[in-house]
PDB file of N, CA and C in Angstrom:
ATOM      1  N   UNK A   1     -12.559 -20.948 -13.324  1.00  0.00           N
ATOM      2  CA  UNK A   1     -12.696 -19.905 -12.312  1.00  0.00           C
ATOM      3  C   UNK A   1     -11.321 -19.540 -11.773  1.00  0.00           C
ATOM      4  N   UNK A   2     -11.021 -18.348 -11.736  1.00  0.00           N
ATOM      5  CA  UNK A   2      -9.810 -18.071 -11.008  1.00  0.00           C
ATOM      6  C   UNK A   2      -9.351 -17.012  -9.650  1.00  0.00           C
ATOM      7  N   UNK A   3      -8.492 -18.222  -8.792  1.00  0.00           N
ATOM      8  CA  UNK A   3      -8.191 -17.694  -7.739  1.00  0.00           C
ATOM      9  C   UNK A   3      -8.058 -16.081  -6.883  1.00  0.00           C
ATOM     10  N   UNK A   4      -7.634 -15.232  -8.329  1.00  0.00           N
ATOM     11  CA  UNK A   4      -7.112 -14.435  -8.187  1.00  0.00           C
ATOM     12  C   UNK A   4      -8.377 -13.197  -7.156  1.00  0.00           C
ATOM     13  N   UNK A   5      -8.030 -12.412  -6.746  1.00  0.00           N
ATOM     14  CA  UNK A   5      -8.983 -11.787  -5.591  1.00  0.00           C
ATOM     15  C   UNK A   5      -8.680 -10.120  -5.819  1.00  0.00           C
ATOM     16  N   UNK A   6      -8.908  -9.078  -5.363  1.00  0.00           N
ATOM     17  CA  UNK A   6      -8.878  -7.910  -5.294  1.00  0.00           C
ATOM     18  C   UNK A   6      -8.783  -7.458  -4.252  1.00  0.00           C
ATOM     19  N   UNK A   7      -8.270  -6.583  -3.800  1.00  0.00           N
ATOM     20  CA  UNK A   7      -8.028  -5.931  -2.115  1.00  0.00           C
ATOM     21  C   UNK A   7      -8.555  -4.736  -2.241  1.00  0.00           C
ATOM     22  N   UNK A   8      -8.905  -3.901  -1.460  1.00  0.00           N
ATOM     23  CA  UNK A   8      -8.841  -2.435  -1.681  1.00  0.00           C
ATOM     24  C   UNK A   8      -8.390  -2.185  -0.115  1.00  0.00           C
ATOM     25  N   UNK A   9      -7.184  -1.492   0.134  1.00  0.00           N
ATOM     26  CA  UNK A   9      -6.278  -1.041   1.800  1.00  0.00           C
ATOM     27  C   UNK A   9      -6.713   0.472   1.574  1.00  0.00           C
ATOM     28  N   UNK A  10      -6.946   0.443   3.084  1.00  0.00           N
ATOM     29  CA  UNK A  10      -7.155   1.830   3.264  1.00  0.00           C
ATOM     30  C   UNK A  10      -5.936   1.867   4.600  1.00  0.00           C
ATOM     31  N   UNK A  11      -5.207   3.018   4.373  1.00  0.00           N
ATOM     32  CA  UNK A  11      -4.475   3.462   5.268  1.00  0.00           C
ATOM     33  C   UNK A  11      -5.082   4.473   6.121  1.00  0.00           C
ATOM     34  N   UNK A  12      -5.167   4.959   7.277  1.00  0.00           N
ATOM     35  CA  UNK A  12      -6.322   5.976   8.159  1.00  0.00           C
ATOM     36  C   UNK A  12      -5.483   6.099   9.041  1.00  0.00           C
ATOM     37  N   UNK A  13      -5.456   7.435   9.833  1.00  0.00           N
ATOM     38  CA  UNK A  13      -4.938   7.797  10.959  1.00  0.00           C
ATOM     39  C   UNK A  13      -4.798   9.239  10.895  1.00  0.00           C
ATOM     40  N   UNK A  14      -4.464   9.884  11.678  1.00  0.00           N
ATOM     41  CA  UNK A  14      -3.985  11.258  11.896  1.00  0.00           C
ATOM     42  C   UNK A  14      -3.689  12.386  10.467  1.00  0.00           C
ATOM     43  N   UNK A  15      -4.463  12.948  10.010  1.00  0.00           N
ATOM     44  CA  UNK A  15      -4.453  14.104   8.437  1.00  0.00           C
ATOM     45  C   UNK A  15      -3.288  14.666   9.342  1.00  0.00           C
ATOM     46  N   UNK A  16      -2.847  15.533  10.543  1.00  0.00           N
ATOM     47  CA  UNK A  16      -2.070  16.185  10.879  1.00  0.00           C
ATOM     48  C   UNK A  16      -0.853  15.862  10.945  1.00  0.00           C
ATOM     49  N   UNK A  17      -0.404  14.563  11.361  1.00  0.00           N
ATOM     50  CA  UNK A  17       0.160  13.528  11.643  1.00  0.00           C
ATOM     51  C   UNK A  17       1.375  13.633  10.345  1.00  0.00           C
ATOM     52  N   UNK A  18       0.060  12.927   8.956  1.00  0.00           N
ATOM     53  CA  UNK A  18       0.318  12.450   7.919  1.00  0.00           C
ATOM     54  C   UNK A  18       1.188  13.453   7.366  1.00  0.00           C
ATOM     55  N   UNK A  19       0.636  15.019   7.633  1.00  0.00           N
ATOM     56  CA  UNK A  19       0.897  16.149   6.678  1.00  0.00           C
ATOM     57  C   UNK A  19       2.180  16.605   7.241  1.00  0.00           C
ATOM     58  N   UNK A  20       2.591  16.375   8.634  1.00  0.00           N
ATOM     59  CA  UNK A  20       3.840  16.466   9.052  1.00  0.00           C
ATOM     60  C   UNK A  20       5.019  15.875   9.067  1.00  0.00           C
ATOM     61  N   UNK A  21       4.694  14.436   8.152  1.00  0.00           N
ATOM     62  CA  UNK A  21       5.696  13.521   8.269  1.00  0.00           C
ATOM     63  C   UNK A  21       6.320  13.625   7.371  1.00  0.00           C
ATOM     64  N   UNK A  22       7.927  13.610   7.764  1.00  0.00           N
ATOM     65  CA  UNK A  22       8.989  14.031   6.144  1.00  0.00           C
ATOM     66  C   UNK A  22       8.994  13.395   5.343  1.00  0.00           C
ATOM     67  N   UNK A  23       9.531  13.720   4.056  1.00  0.00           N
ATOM     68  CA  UNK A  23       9.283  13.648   2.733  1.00  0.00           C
ATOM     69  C   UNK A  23      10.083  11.984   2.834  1.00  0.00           C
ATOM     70  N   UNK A  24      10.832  11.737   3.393  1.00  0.00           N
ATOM     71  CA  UNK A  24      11.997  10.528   3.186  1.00  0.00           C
ATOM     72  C   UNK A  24      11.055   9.349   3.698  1.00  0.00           C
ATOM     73  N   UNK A  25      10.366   9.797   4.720  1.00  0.00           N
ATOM     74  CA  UNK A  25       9.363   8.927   5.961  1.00  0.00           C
ATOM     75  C   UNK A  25       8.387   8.302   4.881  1.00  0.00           C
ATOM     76  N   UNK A  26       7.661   9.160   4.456  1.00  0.00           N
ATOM     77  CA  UNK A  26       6.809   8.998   3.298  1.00  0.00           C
ATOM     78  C   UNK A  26       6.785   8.379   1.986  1.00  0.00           C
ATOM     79  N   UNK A  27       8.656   8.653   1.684  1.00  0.00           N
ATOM     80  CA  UNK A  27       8.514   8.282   0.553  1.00  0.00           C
ATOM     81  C   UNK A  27       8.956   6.358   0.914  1.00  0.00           C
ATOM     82  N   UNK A  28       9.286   6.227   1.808  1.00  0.00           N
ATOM     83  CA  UNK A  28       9.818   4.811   2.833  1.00  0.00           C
ATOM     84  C   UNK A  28       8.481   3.724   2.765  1.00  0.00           C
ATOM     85  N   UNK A  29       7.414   4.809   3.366  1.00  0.00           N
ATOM     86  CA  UNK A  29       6.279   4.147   3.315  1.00  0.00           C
ATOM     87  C   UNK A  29       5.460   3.840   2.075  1.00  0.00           C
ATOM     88  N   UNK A  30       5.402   4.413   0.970  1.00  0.00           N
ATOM     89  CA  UNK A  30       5.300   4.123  -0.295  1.00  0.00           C
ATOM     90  C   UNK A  30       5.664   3.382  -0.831  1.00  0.00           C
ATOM     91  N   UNK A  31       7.146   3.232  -0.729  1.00  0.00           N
ATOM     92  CA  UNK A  31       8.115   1.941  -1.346  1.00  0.00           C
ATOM     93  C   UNK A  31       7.166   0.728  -0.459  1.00  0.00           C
ATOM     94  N   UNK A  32       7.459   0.812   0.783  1.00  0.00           N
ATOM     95  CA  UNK A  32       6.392  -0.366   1.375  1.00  0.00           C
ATOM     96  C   UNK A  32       5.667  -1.249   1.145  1.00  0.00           C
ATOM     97  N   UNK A  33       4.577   0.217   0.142  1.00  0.00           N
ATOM     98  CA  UNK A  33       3.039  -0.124  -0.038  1.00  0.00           C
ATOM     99  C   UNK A  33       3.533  -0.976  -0.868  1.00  0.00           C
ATOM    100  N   UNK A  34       4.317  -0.276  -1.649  1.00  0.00           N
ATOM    101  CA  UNK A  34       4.328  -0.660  -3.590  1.00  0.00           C
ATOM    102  C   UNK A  34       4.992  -2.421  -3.609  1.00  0.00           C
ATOM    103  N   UNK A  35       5.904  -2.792  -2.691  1.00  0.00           N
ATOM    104  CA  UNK A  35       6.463  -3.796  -2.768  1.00  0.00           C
ATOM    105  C   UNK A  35       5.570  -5.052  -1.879  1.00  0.00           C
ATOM    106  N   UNK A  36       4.493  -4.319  -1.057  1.00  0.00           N
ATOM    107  CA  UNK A  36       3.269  -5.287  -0.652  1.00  0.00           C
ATOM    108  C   UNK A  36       2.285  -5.538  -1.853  1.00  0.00           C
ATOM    109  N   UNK A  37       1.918  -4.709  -2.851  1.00  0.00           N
ATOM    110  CA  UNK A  37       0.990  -4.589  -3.909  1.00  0.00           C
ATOM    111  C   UNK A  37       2.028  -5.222  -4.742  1.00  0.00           C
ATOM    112  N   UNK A  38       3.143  -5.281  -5.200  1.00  0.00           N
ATOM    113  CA  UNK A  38       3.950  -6.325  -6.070  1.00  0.00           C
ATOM    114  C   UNK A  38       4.077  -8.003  -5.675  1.00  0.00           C
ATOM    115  N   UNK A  39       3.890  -8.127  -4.091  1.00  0.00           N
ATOM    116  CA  UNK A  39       4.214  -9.421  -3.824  1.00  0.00           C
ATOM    117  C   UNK A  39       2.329 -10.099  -3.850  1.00  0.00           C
ATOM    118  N   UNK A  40       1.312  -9.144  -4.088  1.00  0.00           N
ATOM    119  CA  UNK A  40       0.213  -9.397  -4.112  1.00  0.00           C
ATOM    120  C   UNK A  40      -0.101  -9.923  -5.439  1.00  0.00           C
ATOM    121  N   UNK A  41       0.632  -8.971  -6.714  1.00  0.00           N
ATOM    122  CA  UNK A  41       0.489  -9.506  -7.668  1.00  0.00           C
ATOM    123  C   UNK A  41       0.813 -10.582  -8.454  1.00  0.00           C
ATOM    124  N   UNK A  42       2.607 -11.213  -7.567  1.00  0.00           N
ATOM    125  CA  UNK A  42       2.924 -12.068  -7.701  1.00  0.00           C
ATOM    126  C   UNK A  42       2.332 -13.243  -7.442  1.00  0.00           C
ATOM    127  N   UNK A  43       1.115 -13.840  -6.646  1.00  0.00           N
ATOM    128  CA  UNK A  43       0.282 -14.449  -5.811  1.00  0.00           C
ATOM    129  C   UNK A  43      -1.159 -14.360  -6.867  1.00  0.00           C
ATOM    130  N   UNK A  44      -1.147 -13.361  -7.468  1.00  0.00           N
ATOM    131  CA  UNK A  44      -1.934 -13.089  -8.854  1.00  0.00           C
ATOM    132  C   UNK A  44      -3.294 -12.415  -8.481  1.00  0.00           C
ATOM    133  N   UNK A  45      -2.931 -12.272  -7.268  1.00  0.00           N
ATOM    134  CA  UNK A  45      -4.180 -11.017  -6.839  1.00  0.00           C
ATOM    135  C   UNK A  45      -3.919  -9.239  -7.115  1.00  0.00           C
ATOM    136  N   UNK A  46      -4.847  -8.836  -7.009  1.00  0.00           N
ATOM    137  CA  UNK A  46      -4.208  -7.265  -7.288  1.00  0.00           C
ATOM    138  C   UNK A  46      -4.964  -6.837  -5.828  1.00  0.00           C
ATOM    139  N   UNK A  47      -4.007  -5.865  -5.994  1.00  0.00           N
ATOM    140  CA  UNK A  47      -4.013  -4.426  -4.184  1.00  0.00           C
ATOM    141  C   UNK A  47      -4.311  -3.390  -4.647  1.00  0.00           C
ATOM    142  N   UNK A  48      -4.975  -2.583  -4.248  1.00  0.00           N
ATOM    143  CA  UNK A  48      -5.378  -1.167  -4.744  1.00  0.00           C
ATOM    144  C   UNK A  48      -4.987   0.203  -3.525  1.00  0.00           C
TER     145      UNK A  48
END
């Protein structure tokens, strides 16, 4: 049997918010995600 688990994150808040926030802000928060979903996989779970 193995440890490994599945996530599914939902990010939620403000559509207006979201759609106003600059491109650099955004792309900041992406890198984020991506390097939380890499240290997830390292741990041998996957993030969605």
């Amino acid at each position: 049997m193995s440890d490994a688990r599945t996530y599914l994150l939902l990010l939620h808040g403000d559509e207006a918010v979201r759609a106003s926030t600059p491109d650099d802000e955004r792309a900041a928060e992406h890198a984020a995600h991506g390097r939380f979903v890499a240290a997830c996989a390292g741990r041998g779970h996957e993030a969605r």
